[in-house]
Protein backbone atom coordinates (compact mmCIF):
# COMPACT_ATOMS: atom_id res chain seq x y z
CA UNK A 1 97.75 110.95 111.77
CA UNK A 2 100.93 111.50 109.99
CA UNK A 3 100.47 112.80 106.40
CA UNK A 4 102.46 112.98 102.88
CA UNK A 5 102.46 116.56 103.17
CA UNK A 6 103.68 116.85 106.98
CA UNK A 7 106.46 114.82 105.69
CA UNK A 8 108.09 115.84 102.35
CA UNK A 9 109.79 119.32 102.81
CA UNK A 10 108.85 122.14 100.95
CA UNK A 11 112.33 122.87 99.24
CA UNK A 12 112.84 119.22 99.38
CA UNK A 13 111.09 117.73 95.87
CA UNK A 14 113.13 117.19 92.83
CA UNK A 15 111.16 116.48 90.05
CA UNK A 16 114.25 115.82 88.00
CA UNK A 17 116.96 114.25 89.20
CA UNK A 18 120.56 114.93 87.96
CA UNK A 19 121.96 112.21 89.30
CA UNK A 20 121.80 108.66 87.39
CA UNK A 21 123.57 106.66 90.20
CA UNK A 22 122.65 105.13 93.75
CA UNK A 23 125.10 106.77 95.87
CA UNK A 24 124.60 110.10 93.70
CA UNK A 25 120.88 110.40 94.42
CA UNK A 26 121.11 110.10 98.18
CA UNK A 27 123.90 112.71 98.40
CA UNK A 28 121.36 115.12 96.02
CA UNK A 29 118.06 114.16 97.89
CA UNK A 30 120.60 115.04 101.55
CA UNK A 31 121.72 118.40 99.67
CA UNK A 32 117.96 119.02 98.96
CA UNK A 33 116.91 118.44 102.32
CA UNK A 34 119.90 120.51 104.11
CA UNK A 35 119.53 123.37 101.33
CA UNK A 36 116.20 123.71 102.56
CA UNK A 37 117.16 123.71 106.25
CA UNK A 38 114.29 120.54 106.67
CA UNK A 39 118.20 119.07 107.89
CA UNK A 40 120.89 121.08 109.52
CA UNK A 41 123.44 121.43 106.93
CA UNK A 42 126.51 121.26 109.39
CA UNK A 43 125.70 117.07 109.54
CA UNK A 44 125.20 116.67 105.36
CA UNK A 45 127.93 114.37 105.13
CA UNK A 46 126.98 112.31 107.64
CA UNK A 47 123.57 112.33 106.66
CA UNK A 48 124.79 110.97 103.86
CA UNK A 49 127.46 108.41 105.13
CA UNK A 50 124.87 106.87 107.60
CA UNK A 51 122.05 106.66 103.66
CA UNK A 52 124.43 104.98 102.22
CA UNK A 53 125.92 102.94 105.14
CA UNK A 54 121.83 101.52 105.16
CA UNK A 55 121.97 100.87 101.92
CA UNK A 56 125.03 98.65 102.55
CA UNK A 57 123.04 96.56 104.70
CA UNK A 58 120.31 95.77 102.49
CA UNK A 59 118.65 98.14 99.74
CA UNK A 60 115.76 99.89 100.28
CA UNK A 61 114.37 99.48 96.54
CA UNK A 62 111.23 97.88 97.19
CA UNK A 63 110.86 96.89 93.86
CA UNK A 64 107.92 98.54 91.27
CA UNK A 65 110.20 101.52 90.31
CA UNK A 66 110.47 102.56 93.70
CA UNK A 67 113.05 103.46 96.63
CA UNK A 68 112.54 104.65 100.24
CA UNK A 69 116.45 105.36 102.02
CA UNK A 70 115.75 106.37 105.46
CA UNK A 71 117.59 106.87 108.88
CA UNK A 72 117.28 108.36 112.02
CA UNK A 73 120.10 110.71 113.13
CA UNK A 74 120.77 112.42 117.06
CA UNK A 75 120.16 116.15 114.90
CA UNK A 76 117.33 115.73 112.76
CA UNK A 77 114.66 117.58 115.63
CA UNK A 78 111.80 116.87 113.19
CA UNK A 79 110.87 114.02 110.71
CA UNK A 80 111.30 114.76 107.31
CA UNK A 81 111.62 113.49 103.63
CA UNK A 82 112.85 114.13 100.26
CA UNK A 83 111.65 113.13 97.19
CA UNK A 84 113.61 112.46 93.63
CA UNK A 85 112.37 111.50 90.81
CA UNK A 86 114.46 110.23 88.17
CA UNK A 87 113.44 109.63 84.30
CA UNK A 88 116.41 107.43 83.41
CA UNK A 89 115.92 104.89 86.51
CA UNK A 90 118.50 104.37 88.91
CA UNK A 91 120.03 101.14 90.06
CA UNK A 92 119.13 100.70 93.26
CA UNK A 93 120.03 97.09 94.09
CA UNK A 94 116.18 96.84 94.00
CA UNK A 95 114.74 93.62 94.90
CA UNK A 96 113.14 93.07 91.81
CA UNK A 97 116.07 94.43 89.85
CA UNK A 98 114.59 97.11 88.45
CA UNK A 99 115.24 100.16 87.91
CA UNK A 100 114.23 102.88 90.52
CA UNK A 101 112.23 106.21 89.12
CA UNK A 102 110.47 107.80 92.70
CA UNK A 103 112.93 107.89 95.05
CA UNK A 104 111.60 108.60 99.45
CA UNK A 105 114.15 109.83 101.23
CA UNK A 106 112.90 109.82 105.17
CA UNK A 107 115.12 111.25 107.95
CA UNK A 108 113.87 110.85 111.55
CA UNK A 109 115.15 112.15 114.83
CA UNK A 110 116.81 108.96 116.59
CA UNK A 111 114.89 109.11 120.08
CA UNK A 112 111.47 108.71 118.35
CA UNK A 113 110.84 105.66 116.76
CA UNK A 114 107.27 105.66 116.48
CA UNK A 115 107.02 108.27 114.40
CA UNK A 116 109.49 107.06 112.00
CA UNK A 117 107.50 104.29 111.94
CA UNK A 118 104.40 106.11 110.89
CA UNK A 119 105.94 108.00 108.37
CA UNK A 120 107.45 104.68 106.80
CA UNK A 121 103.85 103.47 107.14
CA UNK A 122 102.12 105.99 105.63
CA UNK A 123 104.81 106.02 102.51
CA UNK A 124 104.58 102.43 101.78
CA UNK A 125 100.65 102.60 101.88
CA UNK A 126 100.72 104.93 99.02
CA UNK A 127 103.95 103.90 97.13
CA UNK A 128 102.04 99.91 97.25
CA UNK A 129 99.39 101.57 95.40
CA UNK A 130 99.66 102.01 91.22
CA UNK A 131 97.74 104.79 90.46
CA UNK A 132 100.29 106.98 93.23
CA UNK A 133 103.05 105.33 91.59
CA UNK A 134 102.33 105.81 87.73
CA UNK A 135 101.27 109.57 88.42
CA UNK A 136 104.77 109.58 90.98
CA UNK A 137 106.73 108.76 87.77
CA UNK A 138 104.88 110.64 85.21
CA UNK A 139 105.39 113.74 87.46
CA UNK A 140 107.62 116.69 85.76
CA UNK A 141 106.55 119.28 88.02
CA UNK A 142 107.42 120.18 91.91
CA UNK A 143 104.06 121.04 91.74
CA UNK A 144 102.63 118.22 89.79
CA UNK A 145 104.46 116.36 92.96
CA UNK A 146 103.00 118.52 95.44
CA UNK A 147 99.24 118.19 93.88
CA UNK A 148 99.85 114.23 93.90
CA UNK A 149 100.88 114.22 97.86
CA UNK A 150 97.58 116.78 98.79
CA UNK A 151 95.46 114.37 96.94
CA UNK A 152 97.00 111.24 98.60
CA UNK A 153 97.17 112.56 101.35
CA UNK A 154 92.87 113.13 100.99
CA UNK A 155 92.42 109.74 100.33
CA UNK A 156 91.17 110.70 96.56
CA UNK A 157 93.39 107.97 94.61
CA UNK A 158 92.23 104.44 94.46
CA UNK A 159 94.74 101.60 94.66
């Protein structure tokens, strides 16, 4: 069973965001990810052309103050996410027009499906619940982050 922790890289958690714009966040979340070496740095811009070339095609703001960007890319070896977390909000073209605070950032290695399928799965089960999401966005910490993933990721929140 895929978990939060298995997922979200290390390096990879930004508990403040310094971008205030769409396009802006994906490129930081990317940087965060490739800084970290969770993504191999040489394919960054694409990375991020191929986020935001997604986004084109529909927006991944679920709605509820949340976003989860994802694609699957021929270099990414091992499934991995990002996570941002904005104070401001960030117009994400959300389907309830909100504004987006938590921000999921998946990337996937293209010839396995399933388990970018899990991972989704296992991100929307706890971003659909509000308790994750109200302690998500009242984060300031990495580690206030980290803490909320190991406890998901036990099963110890309710929905």
């Amino acid at each position: 069973m895929v978990t939060l922790t298995d997922i979200v890289a290390e390096g990879a958690i930004i508990a403040s965001l310094k971008s205030s714009d769409r396009d802006a966040v994906i490129t930081e979340l990317v940087q965060a990810l490739t800084a970290c070496n969770a993504a191999p740095p040489a394919i960054r811009d694409e990375l991020v052309a191929k986020v935001l070339e997604r986004e084109r095609r529909g927006s991944t703001g679920f709605g509820k103050g949340v976003a989860v960007p994802h694609v699957k890319h021929k270099s990414i070896t091992k499934m991995t996410a990002a996570i941002g977390l904005s104070q401001r909000g960030v117009d994400f073209n959300a389907l309830d027009r909100s504004p987006v605070f938590s921000v999921v950032l998946l990337v996937s290695p293209e010839d396995r499906p399933e388990e970018h399928l899990q991972a989704m799965e296992v991100i929307f089960k706890n971003l659909s619940k509000d308790t994750f999401r109200r302690f998500l966005r009242q984060a300031t910490t990495v580690q206030d982050v980290k803490t909320l993933l190991e406890e998901a990721d036990a099963q110890h929140l309710p929905g």
